[in-house]
PDB file of N, CA and C in Angstrom:
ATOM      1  N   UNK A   1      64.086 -59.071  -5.526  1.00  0.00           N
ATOM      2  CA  UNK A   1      63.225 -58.166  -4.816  1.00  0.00           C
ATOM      3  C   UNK A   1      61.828 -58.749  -4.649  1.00  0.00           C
ATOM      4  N   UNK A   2      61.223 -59.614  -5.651  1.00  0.00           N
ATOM      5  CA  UNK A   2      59.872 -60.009  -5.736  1.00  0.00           C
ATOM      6  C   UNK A   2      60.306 -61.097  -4.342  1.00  0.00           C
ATOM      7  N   UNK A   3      61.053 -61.572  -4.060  1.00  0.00           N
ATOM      8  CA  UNK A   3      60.945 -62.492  -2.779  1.00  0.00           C
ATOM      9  C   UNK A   3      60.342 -62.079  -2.011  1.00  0.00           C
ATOM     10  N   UNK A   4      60.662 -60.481  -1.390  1.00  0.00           N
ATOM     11  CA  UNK A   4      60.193 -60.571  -0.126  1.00  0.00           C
ATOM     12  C   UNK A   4      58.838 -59.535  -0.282  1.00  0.00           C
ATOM     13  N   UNK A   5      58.198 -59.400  -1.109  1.00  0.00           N
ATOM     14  CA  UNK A   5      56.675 -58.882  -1.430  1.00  0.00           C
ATOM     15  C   UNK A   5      56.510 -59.626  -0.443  1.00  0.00           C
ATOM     16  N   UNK A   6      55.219 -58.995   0.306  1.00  0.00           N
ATOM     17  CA  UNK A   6      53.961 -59.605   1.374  1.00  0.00           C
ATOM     18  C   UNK A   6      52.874 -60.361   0.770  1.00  0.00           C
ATOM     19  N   UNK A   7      52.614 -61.341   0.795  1.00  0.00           N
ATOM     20  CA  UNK A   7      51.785 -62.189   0.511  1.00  0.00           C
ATOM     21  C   UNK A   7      51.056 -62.050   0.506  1.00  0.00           C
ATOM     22  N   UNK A   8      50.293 -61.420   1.693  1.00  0.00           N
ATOM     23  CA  UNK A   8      48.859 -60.691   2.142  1.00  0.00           C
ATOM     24  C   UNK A   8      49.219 -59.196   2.462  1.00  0.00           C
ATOM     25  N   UNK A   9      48.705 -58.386   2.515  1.00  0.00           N
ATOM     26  CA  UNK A   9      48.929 -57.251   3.135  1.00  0.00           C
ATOM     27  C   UNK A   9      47.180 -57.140   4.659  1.00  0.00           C
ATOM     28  N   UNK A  10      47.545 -57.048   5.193  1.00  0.00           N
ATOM     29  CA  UNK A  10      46.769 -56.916   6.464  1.00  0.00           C
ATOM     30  C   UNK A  10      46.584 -55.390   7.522  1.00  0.00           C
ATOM     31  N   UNK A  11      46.412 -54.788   6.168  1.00  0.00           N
ATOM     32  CA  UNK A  11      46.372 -53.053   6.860  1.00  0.00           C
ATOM     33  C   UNK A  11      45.226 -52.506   6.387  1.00  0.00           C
ATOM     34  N   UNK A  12      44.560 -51.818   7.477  1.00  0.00           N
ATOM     35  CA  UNK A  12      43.246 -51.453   7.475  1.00  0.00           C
ATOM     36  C   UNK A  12      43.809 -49.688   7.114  1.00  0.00           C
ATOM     37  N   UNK A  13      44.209 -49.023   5.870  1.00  0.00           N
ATOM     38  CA  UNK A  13      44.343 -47.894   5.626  1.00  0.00           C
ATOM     39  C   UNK A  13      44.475 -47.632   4.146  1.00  0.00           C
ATOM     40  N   UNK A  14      44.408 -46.627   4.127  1.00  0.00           N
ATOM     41  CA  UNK A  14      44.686 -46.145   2.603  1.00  0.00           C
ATOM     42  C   UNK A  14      46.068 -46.515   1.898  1.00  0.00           C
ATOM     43  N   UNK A  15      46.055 -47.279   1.007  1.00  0.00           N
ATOM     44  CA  UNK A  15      47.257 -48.055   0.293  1.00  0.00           C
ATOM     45  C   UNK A  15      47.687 -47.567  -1.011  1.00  0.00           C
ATOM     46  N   UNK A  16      49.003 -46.941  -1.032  1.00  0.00           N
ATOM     47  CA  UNK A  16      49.795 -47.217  -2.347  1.00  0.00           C
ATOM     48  C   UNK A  16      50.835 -47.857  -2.337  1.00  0.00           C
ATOM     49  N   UNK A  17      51.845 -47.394  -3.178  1.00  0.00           N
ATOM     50  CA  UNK A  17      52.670 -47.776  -3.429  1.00  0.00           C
ATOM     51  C   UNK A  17      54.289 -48.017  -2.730  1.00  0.00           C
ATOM     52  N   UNK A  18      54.154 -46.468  -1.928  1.00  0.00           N
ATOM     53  CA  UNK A  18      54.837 -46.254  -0.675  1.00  0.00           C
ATOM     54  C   UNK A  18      54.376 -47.637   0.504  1.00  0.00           C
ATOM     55  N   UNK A  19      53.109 -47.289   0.953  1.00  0.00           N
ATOM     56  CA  UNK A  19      52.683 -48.032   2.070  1.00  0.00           C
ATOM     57  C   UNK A  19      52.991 -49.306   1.588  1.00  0.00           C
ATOM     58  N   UNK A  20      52.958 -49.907   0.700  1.00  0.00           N
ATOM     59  CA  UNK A  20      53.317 -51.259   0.343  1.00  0.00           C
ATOM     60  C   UNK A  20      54.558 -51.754   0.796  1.00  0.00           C
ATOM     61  N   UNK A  21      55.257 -51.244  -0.268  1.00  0.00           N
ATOM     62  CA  UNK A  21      57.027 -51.066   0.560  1.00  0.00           C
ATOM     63  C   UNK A  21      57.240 -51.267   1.609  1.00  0.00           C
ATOM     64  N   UNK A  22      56.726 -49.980   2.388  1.00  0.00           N
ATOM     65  CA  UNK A  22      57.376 -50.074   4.042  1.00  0.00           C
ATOM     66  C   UNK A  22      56.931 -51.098   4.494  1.00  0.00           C
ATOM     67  N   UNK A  23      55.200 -51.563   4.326  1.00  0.00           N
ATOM     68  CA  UNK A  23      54.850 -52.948   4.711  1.00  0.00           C
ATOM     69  C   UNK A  23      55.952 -54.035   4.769  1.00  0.00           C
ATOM     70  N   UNK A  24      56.469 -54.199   3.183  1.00  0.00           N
ATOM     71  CA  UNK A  24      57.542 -55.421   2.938  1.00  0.00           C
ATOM     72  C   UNK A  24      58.527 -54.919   3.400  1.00  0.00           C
ATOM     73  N   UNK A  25      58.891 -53.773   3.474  1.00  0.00           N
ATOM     74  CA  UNK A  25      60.040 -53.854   4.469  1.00  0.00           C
ATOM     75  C   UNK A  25      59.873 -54.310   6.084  1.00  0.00           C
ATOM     76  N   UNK A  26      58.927 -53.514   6.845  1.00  0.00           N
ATOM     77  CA  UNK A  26      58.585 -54.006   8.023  1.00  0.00           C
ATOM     78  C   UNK A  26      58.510 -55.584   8.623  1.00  0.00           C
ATOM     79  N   UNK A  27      58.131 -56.066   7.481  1.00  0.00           N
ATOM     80  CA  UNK A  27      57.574 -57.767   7.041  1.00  0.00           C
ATOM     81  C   UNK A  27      59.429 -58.224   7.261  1.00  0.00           C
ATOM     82  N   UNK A  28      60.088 -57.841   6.441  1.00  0.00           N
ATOM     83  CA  UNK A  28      61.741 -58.605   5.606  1.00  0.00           C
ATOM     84  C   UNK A  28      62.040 -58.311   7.532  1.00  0.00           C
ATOM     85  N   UNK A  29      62.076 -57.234   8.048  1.00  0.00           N
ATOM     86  CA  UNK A  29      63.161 -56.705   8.852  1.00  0.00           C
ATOM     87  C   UNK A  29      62.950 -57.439  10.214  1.00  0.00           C
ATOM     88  N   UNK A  30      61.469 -57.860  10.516  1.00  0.00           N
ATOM     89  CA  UNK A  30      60.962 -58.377  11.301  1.00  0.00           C
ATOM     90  C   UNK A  30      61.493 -60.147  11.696  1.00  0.00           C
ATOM     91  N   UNK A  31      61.832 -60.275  10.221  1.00  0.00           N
ATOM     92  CA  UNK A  31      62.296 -61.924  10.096  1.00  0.00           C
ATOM     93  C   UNK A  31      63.424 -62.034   9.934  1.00  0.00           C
ATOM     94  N   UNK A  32      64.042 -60.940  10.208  1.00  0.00           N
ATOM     95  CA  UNK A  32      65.650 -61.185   9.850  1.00  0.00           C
ATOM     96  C   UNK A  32      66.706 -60.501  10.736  1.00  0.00           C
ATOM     97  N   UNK A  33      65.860 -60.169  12.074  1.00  0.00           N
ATOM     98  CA  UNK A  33      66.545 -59.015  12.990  1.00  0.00           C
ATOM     99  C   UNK A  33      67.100 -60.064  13.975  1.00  0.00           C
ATOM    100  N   UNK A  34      66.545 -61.526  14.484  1.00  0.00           N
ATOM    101  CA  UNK A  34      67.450 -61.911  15.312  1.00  0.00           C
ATOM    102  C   UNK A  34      69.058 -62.541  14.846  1.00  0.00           C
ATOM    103  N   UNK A  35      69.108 -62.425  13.124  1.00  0.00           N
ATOM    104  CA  UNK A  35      70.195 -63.023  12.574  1.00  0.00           C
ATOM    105  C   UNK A  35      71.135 -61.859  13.134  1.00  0.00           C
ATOM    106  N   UNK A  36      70.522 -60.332  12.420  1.00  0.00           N
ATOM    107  CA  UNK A  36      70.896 -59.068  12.546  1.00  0.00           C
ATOM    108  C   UNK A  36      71.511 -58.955  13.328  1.00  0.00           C
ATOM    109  N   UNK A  37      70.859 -59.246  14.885  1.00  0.00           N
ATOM    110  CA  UNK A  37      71.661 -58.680  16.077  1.00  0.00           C
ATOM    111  C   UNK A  37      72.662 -59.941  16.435  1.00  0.00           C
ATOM    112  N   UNK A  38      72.230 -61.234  16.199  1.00  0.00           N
ATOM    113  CA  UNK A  38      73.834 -62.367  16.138  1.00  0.00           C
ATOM    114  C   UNK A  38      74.996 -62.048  15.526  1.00  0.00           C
ATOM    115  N   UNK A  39      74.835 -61.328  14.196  1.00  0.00           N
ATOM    116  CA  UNK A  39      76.609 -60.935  13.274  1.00  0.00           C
ATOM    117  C   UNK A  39      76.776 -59.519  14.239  1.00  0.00           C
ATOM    118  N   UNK A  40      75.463 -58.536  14.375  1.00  0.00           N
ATOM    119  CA  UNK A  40      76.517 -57.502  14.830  1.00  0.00           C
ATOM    120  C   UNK A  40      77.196 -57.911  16.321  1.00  0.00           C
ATOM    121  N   UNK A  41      76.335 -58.763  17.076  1.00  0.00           N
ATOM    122  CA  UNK A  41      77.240 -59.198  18.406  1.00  0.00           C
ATOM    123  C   UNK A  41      78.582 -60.162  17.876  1.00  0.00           C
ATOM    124  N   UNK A  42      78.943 -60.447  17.348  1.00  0.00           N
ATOM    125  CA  UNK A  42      80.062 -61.291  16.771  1.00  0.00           C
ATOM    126  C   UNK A  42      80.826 -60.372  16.190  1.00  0.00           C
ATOM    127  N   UNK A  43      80.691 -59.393  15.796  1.00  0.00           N
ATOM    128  CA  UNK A  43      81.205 -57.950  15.106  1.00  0.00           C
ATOM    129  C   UNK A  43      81.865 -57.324  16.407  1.00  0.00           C
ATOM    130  N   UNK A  44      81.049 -56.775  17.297  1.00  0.00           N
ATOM    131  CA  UNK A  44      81.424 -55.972  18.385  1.00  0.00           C
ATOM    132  C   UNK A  44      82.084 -57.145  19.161  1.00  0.00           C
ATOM    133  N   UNK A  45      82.799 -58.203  19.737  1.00  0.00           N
ATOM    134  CA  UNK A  45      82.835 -59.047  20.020  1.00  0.00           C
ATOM    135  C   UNK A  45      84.333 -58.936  19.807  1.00  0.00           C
ATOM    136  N   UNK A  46      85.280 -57.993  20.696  1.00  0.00           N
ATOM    137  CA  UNK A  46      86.484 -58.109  20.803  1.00  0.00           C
ATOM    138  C   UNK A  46      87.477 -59.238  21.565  1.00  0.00           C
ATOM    139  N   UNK A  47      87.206 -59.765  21.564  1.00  0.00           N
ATOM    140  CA  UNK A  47      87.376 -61.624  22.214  1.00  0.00           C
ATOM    141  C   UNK A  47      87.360 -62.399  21.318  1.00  0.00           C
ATOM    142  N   UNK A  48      86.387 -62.489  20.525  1.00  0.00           N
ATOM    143  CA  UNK A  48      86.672 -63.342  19.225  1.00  0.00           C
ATOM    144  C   UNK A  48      87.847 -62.898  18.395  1.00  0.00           C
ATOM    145  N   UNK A  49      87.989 -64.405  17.578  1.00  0.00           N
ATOM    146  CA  UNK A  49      89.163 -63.843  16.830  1.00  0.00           C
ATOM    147  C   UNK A  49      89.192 -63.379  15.472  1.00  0.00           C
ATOM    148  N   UNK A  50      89.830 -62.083  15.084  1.00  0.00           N
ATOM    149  CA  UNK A  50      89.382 -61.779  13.737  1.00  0.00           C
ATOM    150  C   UNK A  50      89.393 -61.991  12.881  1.00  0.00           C
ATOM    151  N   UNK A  51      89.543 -63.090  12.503  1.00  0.00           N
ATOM    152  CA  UNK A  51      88.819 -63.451  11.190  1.00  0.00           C
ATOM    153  C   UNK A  51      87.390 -64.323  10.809  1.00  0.00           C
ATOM    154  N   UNK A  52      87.006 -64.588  12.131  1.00  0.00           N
ATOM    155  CA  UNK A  52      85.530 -64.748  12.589  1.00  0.00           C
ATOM    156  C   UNK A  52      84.621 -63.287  12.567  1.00  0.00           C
ATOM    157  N   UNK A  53      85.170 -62.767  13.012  1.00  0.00           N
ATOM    158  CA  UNK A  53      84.817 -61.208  13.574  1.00  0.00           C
ATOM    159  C   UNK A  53      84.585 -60.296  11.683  1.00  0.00           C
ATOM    160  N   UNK A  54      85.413 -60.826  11.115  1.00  0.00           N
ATOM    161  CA  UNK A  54      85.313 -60.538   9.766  1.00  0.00           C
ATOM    162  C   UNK A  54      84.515 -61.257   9.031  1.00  0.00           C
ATOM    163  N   UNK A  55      84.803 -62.349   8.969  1.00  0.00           N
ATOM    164  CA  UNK A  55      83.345 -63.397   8.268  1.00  0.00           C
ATOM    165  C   UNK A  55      82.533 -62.566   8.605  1.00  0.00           C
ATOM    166  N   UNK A  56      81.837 -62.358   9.904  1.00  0.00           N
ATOM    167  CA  UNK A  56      80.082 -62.121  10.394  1.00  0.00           C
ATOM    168  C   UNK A  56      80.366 -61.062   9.528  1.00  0.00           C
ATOM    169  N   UNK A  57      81.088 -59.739   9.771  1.00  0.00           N
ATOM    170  CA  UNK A  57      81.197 -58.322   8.740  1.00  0.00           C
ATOM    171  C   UNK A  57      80.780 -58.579   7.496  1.00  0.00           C
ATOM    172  N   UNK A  58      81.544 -58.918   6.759  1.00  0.00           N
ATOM    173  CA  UNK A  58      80.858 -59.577   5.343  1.00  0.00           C
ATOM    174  C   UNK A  58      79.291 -60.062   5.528  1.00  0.00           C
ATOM    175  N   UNK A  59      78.957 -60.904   6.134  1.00  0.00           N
ATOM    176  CA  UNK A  59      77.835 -61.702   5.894  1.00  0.00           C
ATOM    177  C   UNK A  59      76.683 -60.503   6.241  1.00  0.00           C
ATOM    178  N   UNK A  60      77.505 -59.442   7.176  1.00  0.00           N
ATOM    179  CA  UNK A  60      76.253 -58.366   7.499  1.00  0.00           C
ATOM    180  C   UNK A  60      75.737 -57.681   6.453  1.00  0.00           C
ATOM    181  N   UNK A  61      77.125 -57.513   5.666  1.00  0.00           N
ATOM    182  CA  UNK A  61      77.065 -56.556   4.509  1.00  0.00           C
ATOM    183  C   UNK A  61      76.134 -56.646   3.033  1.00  0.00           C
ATOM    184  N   UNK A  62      76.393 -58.209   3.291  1.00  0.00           N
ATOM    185  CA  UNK A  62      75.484 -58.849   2.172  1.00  0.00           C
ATOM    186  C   UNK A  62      73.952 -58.909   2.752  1.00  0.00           C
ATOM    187  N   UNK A  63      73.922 -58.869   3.607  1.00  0.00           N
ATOM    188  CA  UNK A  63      72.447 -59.006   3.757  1.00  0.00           C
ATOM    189  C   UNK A  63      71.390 -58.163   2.927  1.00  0.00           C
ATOM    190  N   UNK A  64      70.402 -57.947   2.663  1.00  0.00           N
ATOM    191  CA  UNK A  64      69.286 -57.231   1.846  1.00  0.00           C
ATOM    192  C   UNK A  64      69.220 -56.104   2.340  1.00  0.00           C
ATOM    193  N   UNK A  65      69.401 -55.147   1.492  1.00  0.00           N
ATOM    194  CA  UNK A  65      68.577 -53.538   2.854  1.00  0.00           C
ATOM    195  C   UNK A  65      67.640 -53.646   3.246  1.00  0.00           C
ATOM    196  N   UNK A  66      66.994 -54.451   2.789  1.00  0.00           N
ATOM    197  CA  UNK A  66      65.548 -54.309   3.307  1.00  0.00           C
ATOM    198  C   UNK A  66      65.182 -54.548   5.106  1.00  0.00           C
ATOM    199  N   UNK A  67      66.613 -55.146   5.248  1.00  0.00           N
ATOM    200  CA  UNK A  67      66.772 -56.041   6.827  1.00  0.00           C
ATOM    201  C   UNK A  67      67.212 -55.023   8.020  1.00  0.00           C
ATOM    202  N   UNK A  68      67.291 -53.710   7.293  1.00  0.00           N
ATOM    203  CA  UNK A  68      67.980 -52.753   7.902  1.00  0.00           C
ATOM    204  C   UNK A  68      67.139 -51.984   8.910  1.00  0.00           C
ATOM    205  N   UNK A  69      66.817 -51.345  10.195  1.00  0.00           N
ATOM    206  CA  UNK A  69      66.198 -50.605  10.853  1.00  0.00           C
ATOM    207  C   UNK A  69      65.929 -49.727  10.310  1.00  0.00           C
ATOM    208  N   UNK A  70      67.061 -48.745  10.130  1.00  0.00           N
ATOM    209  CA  UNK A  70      66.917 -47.895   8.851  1.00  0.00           C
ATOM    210  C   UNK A  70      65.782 -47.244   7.729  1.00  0.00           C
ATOM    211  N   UNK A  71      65.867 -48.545   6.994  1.00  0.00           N
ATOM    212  CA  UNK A  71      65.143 -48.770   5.861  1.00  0.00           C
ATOM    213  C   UNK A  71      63.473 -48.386   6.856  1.00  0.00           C
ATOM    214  N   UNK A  72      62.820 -48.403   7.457  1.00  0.00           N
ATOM    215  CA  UNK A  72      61.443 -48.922   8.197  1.00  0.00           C
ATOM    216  C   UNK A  72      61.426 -47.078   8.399  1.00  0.00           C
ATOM    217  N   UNK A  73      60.176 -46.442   7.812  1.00  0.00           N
ATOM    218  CA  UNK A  73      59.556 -45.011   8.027  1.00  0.00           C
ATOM    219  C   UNK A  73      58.256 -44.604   8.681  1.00  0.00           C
ATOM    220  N   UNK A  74      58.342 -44.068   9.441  1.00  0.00           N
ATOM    221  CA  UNK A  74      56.599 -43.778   9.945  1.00  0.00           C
ATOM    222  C   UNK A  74      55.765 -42.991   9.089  1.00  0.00           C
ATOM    223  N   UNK A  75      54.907 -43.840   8.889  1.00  0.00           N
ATOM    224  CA  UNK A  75      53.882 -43.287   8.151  1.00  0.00           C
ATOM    225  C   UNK A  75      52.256 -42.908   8.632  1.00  0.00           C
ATOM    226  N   UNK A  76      51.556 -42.041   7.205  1.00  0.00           N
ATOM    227  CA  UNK A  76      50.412 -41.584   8.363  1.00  0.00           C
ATOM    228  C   UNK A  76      49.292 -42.593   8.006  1.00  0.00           C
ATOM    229  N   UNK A  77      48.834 -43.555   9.324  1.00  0.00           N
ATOM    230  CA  UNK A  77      47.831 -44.665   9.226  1.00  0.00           C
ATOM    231  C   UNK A  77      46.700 -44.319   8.461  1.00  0.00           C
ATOM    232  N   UNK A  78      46.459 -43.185   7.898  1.00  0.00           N
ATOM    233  CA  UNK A  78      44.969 -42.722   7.390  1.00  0.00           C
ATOM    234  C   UNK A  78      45.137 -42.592   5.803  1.00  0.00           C
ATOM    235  N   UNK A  79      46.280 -41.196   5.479  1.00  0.00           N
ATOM    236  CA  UNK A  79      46.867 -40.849   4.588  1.00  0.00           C
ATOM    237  C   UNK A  79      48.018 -41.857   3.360  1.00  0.00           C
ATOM    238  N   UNK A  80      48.730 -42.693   4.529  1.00  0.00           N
ATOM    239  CA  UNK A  80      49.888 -42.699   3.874  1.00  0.00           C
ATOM    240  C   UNK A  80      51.266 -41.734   3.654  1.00  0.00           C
ATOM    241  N   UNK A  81      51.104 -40.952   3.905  1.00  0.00           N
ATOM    242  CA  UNK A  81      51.886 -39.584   4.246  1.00  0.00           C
ATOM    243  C   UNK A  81      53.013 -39.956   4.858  1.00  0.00           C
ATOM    244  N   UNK A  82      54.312 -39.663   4.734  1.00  0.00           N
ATOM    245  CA  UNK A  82      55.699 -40.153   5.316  1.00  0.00           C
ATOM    246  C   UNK A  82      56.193 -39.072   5.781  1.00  0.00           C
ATOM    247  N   UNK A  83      55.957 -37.818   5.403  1.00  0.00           N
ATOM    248  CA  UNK A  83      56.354 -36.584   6.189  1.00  0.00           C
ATOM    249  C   UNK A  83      55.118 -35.756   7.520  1.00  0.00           C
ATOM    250  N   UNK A  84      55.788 -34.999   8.795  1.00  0.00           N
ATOM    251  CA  UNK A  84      55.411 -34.541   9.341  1.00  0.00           C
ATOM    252  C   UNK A  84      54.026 -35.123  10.208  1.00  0.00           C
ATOM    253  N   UNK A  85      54.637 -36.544  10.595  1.00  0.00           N
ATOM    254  CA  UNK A  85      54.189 -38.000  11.308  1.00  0.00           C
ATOM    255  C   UNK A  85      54.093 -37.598  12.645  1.00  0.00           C
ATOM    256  N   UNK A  86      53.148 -37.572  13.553  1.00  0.00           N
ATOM    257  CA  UNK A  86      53.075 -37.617  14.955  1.00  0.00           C
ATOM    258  C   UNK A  86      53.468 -38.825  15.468  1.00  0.00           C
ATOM    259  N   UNK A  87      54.382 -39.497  15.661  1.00  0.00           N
ATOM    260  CA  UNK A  87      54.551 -40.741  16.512  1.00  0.00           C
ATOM    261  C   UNK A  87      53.461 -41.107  17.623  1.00  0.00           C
ATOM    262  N   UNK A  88      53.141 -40.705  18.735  1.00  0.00           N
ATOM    263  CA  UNK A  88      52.548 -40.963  19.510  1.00  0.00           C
ATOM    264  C   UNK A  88      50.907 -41.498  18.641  1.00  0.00           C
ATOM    265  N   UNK A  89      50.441 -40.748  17.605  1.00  0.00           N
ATOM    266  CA  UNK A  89      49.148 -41.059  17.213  1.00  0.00           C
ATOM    267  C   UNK A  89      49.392 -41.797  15.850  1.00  0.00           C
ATOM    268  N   UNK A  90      50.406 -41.955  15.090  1.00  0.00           N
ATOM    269  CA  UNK A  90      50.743 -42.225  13.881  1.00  0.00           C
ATOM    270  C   UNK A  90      49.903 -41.619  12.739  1.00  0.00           C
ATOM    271  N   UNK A  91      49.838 -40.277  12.864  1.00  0.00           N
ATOM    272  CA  UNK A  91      48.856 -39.763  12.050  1.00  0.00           C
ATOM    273  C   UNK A  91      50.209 -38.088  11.242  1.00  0.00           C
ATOM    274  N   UNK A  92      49.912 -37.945  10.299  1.00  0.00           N
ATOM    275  CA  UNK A  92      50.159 -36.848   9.638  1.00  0.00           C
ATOM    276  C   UNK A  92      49.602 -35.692  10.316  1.00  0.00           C
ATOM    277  N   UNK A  93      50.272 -34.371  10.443  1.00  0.00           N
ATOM    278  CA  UNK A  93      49.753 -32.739  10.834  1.00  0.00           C
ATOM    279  C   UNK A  93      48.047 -32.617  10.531  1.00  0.00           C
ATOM    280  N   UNK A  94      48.098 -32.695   9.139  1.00  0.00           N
ATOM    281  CA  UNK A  94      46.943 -32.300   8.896  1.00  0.00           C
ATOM    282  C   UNK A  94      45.822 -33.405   9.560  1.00  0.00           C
ATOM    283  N   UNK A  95      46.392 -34.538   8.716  1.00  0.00           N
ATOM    284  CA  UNK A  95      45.023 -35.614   9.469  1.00  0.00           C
ATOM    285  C   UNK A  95      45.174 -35.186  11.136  1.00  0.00           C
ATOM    286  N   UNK A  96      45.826 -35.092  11.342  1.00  0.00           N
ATOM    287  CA  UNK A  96      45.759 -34.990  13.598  1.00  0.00           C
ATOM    288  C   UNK A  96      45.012 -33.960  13.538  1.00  0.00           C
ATOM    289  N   UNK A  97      45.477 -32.533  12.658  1.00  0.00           N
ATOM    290  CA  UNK A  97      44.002 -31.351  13.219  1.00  0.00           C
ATOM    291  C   UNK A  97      42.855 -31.527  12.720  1.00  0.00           C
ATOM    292  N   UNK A  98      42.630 -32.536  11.803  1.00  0.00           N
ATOM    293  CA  UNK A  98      41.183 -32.781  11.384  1.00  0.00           C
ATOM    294  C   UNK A  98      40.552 -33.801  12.192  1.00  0.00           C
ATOM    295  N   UNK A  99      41.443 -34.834  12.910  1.00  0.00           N
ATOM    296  CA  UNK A  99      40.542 -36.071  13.857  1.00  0.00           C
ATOM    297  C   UNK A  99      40.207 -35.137  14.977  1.00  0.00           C
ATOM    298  N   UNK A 100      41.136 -34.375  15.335  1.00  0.00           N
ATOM    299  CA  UNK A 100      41.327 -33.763  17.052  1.00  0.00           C
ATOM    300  C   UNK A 100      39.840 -32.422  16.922  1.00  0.00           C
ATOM    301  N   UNK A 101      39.712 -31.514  15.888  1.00  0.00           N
ATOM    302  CA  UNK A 101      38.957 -31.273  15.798  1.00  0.00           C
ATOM    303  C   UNK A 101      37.247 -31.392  15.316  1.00  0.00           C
ATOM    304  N   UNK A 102      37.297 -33.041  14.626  1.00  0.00           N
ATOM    305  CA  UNK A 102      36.812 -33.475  14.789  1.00  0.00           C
ATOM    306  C   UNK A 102      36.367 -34.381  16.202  1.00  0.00           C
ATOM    307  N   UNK A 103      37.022 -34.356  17.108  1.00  0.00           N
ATOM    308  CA  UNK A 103      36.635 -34.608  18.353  1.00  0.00           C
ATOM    309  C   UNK A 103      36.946 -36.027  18.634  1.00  0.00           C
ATOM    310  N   UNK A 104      37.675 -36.635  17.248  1.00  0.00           N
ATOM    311  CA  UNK A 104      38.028 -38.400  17.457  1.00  0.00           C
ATOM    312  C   UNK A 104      39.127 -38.694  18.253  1.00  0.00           C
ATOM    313  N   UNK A 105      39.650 -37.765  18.524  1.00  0.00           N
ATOM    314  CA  UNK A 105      40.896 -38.418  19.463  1.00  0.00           C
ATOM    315  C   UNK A 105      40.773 -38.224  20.795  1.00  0.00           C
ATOM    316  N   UNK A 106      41.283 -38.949  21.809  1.00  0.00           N
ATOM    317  CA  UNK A 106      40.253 -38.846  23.353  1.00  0.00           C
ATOM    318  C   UNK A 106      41.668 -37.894  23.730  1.00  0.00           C
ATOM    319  N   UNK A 107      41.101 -37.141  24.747  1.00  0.00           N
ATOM    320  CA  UNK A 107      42.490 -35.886  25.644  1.00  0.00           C
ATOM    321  C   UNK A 107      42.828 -35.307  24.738  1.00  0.00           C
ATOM    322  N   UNK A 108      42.588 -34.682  23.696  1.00  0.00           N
ATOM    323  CA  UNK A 108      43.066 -33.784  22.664  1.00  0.00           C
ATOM    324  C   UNK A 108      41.975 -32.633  22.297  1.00  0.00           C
ATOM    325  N   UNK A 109      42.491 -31.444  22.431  1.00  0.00           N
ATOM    326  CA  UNK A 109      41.577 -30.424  22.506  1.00  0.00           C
ATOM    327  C   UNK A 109      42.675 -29.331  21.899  1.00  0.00           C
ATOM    328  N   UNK A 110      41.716 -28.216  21.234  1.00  0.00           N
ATOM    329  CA  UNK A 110      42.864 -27.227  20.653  1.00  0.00           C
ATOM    330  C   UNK A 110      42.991 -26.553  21.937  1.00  0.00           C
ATOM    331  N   UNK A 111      44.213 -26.008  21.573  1.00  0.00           N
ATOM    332  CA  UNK A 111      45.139 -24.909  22.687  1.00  0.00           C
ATOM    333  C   UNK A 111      44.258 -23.404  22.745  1.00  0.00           C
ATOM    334  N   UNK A 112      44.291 -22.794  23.596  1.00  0.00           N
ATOM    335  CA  UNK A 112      43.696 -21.989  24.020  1.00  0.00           C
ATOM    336  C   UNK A 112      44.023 -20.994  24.641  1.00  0.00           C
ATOM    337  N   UNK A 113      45.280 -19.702  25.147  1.00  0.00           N
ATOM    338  CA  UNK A 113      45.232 -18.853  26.031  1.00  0.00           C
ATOM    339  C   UNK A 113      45.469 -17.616  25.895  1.00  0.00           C
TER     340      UNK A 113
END
């Protein structure tokens, strides 16, 4: 597991222990996704013959979770927060009504009618 720790971490946010993780995961999954998508195309790959088609299976299986899409969570860029994530802003519920009403986010205004 100590292999694939990040060497540097290069994130301008509030850091624990969580955010670390997903970092090294993001980091592992990033370097290991064009192998990823070679076994599963050799997998789906009904033309080949199967016991090629089985090798890649195995070799997928062994791979690290860490290599997995899966494994990778949105988190909140401010907080750290892994639940109740706005995608579009990458921010947590609460942090979004405190920037937005704080007036930091551009086109965002509370609702009104």
């Amino acid at each position: 597991m100590s292999a694939f720790r990040a060497k540097k971490l290069d994130l301008g946010c509030f850091v624990n222990t969580h955010i670390i993780r997903d970092h090294t995961k993001r980091k592992v999954f990033e370097a290991h996704e064009p192998e990823r998508q070679a076994l599963r195309y050799i997998v789906r790959n009904t033309t080949l013959p199967a016991r090629m088609r089985a090798e890649a299976q195995l070799q997928l299986t062994q791979m690290h979770c860490y290599t997995r899409p899966t494994q990778i969570r949105n988190r909140c860029i401010q907080g750290g927060k892994g639940r109740g994530v706005f995608r579009d802003f990458k921010l947590s519920r609460f942090v979004f009504r405190m920037e937005a009403l704080a007036g930091n986010l551009p086109g965002v205004k509370k609702a009104s009618w």
